[in-house]
PDB file of N, CA and C in Angstrom:
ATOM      1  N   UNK A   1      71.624 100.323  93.418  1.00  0.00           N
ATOM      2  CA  UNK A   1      72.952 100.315  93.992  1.00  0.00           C
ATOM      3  C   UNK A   1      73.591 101.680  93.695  1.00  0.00           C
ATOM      4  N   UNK A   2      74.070 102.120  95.074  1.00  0.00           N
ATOM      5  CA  UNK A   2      75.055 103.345  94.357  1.00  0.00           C
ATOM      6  C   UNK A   2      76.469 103.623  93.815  1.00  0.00           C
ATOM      7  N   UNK A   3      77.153 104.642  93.907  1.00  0.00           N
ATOM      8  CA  UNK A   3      78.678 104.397  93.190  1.00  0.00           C
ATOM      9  C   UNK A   3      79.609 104.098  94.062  1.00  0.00           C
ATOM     10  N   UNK A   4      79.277 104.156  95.611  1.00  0.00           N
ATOM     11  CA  UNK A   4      79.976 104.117  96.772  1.00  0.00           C
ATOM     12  C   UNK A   4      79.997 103.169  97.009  1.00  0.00           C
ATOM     13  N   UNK A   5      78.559 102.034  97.366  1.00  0.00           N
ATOM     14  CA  UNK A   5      78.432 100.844  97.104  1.00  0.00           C
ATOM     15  C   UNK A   5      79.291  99.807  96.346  1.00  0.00           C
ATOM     16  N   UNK A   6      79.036 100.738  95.066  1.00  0.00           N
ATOM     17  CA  UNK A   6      80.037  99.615  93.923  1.00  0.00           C
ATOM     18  C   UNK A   6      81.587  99.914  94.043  1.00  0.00           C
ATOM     19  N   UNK A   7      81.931 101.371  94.502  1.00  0.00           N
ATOM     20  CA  UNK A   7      83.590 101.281  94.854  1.00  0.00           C
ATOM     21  C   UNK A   7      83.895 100.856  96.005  1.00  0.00           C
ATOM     22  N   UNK A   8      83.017 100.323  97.112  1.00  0.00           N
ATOM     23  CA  UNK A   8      83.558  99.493  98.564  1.00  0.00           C
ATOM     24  C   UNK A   8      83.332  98.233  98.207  1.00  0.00           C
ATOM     25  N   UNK A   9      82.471  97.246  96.856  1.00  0.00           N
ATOM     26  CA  UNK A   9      83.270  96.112  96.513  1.00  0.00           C
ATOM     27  C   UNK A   9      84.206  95.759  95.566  1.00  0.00           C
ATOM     28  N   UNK A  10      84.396  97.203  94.735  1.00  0.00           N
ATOM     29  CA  UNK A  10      85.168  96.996  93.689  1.00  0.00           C
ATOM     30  C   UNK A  10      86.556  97.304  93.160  1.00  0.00           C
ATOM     31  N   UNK A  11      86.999  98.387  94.368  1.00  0.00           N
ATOM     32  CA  UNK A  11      87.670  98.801  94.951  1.00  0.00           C
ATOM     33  C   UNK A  11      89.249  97.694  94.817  1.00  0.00           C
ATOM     34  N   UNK A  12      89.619  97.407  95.402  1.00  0.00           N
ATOM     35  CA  UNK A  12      90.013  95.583  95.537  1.00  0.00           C
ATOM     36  C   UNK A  12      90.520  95.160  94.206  1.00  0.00           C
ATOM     37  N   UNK A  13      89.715  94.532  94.047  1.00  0.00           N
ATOM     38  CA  UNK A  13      90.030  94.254  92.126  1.00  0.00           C
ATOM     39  C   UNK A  13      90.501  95.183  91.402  1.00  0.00           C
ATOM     40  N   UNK A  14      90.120  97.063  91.479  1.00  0.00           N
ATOM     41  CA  UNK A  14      90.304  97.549  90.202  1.00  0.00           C
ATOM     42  C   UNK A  14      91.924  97.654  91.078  1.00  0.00           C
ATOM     43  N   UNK A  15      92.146  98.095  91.923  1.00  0.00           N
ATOM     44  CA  UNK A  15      93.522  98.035  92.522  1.00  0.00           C
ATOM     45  C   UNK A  15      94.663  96.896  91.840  1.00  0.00           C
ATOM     46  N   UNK A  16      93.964  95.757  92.131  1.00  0.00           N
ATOM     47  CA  UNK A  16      94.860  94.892  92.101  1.00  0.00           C
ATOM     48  C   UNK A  16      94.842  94.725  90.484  1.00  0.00           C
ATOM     49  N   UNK A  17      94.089  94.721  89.426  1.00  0.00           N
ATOM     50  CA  UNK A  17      94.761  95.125  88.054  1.00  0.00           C
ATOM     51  C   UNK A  17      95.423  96.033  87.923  1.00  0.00           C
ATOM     52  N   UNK A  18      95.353  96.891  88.218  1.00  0.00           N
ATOM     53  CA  UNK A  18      96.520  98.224  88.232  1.00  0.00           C
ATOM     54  C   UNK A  18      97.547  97.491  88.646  1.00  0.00           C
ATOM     55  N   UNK A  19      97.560  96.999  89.215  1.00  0.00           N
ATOM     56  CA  UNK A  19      99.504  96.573  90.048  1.00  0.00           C
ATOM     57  C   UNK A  19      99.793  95.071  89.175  1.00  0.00           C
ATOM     58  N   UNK A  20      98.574  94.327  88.351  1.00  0.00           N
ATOM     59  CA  UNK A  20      99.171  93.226  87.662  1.00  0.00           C
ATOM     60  C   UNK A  20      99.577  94.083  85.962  1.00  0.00           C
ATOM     61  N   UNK A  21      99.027  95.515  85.628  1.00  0.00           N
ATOM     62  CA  UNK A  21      99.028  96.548  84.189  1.00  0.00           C
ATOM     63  C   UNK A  21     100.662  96.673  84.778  1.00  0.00           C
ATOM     64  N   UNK A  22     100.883  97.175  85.621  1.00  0.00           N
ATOM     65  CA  UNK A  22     102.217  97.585  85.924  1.00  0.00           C
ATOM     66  C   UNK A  22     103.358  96.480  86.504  1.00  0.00           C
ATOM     67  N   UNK A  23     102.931  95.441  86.657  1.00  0.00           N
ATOM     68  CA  UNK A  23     104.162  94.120  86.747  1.00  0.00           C
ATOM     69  C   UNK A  23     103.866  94.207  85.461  1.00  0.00           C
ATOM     70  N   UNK A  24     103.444  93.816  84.202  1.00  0.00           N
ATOM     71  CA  UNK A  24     103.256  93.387  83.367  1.00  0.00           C
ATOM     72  C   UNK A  24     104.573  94.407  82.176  1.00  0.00           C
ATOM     73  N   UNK A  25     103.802  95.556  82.530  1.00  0.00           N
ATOM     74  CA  UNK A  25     104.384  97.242  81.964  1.00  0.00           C
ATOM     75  C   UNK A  25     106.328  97.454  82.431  1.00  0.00           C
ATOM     76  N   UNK A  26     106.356  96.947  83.679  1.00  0.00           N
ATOM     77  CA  UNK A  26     107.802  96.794  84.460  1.00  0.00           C
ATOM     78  C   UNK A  26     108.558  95.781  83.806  1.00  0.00           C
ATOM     79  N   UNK A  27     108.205  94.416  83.195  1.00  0.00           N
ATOM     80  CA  UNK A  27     108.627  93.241  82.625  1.00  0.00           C
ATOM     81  C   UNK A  27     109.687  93.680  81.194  1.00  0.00           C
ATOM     82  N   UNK A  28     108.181  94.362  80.947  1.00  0.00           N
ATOM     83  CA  UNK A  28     108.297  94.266  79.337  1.00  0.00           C
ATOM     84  C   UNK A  28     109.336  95.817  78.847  1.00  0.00           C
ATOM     85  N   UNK A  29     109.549  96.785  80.106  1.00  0.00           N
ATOM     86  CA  UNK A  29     110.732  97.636  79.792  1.00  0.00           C
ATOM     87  C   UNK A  29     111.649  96.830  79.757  1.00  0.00           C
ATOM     88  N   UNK A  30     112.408  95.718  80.586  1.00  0.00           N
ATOM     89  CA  UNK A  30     113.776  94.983  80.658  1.00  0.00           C
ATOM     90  C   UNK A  30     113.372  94.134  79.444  1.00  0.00           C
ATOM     91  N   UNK A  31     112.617  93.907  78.428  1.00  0.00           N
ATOM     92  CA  UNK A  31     112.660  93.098  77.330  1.00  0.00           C
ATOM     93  C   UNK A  31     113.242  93.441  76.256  1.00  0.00           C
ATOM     94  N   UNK A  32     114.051  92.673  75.335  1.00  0.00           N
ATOM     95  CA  UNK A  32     114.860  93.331  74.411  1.00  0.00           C
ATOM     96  C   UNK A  32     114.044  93.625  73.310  1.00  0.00           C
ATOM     97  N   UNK A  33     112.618  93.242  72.856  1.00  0.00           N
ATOM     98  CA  UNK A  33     112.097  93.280  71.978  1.00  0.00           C
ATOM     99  C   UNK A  33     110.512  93.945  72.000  1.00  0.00           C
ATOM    100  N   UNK A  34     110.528  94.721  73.476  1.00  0.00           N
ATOM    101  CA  UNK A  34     109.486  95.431  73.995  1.00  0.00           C
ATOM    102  C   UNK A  34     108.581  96.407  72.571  1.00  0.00           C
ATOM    103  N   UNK A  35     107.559  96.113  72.655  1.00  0.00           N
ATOM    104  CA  UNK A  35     106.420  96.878  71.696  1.00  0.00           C
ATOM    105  C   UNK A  35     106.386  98.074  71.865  1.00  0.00           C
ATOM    106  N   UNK A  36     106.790  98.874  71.212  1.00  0.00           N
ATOM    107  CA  UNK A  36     106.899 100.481  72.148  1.00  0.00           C
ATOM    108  C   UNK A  36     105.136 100.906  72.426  1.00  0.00           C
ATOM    109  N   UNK A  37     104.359 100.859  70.970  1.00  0.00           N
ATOM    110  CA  UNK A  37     103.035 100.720  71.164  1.00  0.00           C
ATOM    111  C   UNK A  37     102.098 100.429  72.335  1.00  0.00           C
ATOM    112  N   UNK A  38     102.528  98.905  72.377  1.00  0.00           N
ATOM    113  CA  UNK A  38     102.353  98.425  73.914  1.00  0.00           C
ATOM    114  C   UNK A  38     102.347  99.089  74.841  1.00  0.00           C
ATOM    115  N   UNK A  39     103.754  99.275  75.450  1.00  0.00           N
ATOM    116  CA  UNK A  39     104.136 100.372  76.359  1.00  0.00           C
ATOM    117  C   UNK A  39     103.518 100.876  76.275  1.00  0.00           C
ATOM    118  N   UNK A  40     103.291 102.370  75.456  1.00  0.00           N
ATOM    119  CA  UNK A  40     102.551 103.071  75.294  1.00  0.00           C
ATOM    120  C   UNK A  40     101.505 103.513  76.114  1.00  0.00           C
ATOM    121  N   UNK A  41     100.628 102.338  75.550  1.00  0.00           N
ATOM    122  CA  UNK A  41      99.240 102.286  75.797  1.00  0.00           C
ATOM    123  C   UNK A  41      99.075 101.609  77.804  1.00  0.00           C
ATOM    124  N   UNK A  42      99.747 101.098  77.620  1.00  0.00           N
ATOM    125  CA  UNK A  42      99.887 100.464  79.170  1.00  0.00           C
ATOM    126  C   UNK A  42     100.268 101.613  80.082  1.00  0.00           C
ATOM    127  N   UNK A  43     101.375 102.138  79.696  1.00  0.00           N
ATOM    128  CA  UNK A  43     101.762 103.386  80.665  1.00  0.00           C
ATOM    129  C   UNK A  43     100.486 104.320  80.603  1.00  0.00           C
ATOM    130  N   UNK A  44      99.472 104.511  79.879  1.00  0.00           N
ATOM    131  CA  UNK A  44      98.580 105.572  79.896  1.00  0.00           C
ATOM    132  C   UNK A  44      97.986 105.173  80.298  1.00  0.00           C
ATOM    133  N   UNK A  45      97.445 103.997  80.184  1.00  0.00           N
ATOM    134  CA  UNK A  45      96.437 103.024  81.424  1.00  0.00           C
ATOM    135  C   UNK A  45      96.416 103.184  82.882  1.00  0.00           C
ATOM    136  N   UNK A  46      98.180 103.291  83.113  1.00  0.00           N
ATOM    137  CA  UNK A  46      98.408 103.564  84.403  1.00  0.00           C
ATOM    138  C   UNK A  46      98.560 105.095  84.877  1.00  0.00           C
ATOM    139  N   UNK A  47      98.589 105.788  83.940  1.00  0.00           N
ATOM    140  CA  UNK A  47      98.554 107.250  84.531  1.00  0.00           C
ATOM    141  C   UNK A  47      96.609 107.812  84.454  1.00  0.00           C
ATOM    142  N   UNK A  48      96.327 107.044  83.801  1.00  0.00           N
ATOM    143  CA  UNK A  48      94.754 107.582  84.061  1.00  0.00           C
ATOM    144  C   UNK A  48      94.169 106.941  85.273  1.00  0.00           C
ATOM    145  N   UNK A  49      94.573 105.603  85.601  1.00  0.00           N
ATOM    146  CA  UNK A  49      94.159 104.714  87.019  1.00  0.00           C
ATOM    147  C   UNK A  49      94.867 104.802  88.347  1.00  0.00           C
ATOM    148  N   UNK A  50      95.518 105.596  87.812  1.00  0.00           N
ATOM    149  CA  UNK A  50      96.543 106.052  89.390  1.00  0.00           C
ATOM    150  C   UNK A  50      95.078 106.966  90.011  1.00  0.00           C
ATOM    151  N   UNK A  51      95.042 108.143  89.384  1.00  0.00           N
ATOM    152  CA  UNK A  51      94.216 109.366  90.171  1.00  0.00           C
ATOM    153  C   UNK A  51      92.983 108.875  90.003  1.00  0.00           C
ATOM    154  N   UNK A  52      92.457 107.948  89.517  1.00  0.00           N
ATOM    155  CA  UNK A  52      90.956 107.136  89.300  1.00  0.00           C
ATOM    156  C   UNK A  52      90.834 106.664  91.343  1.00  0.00           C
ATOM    157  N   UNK A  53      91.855 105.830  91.093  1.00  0.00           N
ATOM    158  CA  UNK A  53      91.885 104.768  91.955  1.00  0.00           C
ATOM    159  C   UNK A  53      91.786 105.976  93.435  1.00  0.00           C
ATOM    160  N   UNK A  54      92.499 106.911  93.446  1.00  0.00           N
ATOM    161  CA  UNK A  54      92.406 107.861  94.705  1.00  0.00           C
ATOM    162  C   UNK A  54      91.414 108.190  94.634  1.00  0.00           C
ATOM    163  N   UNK A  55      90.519 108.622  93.853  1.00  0.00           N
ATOM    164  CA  UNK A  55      89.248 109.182  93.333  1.00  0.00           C
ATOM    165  C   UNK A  55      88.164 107.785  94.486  1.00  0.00           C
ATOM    166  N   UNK A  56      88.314 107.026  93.858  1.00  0.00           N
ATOM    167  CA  UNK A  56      87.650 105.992  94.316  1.00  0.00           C
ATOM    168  C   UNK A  56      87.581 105.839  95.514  1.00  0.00           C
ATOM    169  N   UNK A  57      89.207 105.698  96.478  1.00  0.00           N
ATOM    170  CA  UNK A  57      89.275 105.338  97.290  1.00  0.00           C
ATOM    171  C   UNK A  57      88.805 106.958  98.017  1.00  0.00           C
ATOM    172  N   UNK A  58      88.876 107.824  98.067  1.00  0.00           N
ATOM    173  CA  UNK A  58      88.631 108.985  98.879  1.00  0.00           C
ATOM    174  C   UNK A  58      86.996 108.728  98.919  1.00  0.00           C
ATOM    175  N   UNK A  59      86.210 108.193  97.924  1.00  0.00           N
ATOM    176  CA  UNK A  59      84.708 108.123  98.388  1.00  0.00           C
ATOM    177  C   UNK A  59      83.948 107.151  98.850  1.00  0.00           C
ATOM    178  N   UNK A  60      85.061 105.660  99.039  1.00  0.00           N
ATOM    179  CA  UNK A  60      84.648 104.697 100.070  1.00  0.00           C
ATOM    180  C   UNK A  60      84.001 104.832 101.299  1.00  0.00           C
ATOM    181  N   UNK A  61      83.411 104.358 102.052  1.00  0.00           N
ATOM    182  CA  UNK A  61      82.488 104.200 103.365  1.00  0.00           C
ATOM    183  C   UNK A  61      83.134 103.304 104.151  1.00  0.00           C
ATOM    184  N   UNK A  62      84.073 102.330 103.186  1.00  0.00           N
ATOM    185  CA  UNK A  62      84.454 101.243 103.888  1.00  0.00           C
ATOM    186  C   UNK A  62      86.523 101.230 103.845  1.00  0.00           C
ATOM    187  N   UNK A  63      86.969 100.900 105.274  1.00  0.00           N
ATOM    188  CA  UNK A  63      88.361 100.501 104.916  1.00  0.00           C
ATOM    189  C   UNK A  63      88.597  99.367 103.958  1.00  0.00           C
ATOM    190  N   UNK A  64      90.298  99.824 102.885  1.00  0.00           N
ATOM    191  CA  UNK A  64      90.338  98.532 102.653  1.00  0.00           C
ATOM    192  C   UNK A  64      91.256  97.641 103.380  1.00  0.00           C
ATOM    193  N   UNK A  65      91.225  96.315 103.026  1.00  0.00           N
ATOM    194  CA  UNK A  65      92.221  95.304 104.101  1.00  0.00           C
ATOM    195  C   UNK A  65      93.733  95.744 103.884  1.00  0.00           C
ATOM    196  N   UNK A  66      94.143  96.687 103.589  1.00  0.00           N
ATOM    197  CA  UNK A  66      95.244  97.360 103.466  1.00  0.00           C
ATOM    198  C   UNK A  66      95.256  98.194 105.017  1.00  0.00           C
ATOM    199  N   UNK A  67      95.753  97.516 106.060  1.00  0.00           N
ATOM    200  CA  UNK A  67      95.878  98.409 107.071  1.00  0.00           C
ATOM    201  C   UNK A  67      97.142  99.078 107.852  1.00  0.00           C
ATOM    202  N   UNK A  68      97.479 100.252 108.271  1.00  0.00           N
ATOM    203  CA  UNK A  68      98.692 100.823 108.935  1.00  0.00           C
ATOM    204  C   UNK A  68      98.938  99.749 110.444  1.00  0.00           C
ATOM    205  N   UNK A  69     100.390 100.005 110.186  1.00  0.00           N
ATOM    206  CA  UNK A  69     100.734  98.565 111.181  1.00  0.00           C
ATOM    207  C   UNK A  69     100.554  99.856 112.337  1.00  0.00           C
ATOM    208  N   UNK A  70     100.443 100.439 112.740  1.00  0.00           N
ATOM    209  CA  UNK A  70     100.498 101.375 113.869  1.00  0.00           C
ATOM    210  C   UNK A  70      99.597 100.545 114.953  1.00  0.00           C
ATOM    211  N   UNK A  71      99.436 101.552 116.040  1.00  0.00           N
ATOM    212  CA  UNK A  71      98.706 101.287 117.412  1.00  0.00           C
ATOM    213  C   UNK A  71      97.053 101.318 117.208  1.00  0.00           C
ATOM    214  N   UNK A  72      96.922 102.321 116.638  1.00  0.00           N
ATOM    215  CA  UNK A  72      95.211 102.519 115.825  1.00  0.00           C
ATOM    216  C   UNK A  72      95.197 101.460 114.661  1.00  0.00           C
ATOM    217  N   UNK A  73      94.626 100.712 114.932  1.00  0.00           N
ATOM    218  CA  UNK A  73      93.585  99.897 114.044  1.00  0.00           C
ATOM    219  C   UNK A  73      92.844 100.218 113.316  1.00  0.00           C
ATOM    220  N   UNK A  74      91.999 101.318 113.745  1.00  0.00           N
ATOM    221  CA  UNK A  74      90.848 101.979 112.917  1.00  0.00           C
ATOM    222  C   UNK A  74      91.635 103.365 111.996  1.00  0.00           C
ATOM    223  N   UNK A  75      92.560 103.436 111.998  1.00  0.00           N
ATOM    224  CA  UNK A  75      93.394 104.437 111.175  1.00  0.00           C
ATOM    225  C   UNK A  75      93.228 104.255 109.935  1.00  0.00           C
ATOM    226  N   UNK A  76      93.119 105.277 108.777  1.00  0.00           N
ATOM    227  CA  UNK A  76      93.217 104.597 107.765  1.00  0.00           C
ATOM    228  C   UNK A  76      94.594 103.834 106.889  1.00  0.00           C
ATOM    229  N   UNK A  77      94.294 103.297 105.685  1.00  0.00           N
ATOM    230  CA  UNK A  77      95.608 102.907 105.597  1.00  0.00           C
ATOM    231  C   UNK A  77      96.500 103.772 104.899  1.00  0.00           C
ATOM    232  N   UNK A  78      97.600 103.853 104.646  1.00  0.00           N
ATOM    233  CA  UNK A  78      98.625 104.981 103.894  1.00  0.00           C
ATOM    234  C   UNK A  78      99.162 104.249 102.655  1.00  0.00           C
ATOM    235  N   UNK A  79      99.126 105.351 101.726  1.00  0.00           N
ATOM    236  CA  UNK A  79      99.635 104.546 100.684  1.00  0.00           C
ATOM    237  C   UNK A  79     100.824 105.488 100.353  1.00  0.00           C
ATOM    238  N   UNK A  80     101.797 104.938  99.935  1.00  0.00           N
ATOM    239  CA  UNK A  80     102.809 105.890  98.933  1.00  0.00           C
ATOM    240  C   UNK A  80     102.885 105.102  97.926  1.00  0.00           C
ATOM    241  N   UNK A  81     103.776 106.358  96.655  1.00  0.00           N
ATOM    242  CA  UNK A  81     103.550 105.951  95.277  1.00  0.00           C
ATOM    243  C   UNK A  81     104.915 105.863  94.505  1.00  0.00           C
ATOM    244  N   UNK A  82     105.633 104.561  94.770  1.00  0.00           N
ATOM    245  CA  UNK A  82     106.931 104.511  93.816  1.00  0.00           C
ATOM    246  C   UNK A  82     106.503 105.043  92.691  1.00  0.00           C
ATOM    247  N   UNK A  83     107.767 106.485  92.267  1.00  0.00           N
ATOM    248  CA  UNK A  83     107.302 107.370  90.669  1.00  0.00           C
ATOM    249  C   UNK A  83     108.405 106.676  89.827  1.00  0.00           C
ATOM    250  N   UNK A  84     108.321 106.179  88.468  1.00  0.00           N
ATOM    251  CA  UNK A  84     109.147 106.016  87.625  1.00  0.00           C
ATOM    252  C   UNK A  84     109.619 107.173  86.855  1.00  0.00           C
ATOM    253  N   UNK A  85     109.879 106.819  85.546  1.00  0.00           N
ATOM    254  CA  UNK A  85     109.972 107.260  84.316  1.00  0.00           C
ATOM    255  C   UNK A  85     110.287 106.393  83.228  1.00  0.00           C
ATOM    256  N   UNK A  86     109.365 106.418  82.584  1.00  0.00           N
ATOM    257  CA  UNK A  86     109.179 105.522  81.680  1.00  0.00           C
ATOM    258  C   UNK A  86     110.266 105.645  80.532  1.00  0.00           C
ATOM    259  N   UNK A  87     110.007 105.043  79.712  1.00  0.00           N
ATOM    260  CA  UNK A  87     111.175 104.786  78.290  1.00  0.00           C
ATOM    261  C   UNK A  87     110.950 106.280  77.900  1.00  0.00           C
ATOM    262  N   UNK A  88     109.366 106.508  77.388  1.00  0.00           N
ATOM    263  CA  UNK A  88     109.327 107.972  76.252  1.00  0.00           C
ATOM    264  C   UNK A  88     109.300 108.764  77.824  1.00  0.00           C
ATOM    265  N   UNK A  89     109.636 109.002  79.026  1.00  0.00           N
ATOM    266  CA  UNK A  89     109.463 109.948  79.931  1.00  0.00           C
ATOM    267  C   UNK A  89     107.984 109.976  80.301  1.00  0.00           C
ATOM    268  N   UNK A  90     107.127 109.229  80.152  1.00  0.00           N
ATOM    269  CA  UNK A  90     105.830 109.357  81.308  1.00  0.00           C
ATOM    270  C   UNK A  90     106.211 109.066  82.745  1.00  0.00           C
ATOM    271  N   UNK A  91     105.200 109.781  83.830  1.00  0.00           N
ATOM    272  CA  UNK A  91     105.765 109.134  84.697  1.00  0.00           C
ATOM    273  C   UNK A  91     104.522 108.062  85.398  1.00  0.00           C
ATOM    274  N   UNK A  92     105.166 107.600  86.009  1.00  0.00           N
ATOM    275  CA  UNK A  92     104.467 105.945  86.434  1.00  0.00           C
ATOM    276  C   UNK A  92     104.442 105.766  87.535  1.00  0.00           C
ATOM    277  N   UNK A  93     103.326 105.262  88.578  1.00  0.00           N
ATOM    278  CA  UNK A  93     103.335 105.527  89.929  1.00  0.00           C
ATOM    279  C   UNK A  93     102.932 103.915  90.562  1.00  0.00           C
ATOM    280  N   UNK A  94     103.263 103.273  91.292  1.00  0.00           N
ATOM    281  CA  UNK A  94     103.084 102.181  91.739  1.00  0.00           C
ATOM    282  C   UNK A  94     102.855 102.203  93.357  1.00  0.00           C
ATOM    283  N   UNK A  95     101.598 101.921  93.430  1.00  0.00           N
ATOM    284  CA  UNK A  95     101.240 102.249  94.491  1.00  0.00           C
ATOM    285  C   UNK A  95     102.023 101.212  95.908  1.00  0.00           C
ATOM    286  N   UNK A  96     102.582 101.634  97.144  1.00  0.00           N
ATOM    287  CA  UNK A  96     103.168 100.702  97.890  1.00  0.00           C
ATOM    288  C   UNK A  96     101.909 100.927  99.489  1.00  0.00           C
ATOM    289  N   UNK A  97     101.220  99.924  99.679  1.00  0.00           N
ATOM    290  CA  UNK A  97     100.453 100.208 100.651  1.00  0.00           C
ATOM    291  C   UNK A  97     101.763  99.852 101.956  1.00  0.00           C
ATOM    292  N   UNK A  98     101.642 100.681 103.161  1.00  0.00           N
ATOM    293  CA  UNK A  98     102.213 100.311 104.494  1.00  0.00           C
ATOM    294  C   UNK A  98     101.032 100.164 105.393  1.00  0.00           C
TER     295      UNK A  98
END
């Protein structure tokens, strides 16, 4: 199997943990008793899997079911990236597919 292979089925999943790291990471800033540690480590999770995940997706073969509502069908899909700023100032990107 190759790496292209394994990022056109895996693709999907590693996405969609990234966006449950960051509901999770988004929660726990409005908490009064938030782990800064935690944080921490979660926000770096998400700044190393942001440019992973483009990485990934730029060497797919395959669309994902994320598609542009446009006239082309076969277009690819667009993503933009709500940027935060975190508590200590990282910044944090949440991907919004259209």
């Amino acid at each position: 199997m190759t790496k292209t292979e394994i990022y056109n089925e895996d693709y999907t999943k590693l996405n969609h943990a990234y966006i449950q790291i960051y509901d999770s990471y988004k929660r726990l800033v409005d908490a009064d008793d938030a782990d800064e540690e935690v944080m921490m480590v979660l926000a770096s999770i998400l700044q190393v899997m942001n440019p992973t995940l483009d990485k990934i997706k730029s060497e797919m073969t395959v669309s994902t079911r994320f598609k542009d509502t446009g006239e082309d069908s076969t277009a690819p899909a667009k993503v933009k990236a709500e940027k935060e700023i975190g508590a200590n100032g990282e910044v944090i990107f949440h991907p919004k597919f259209c």
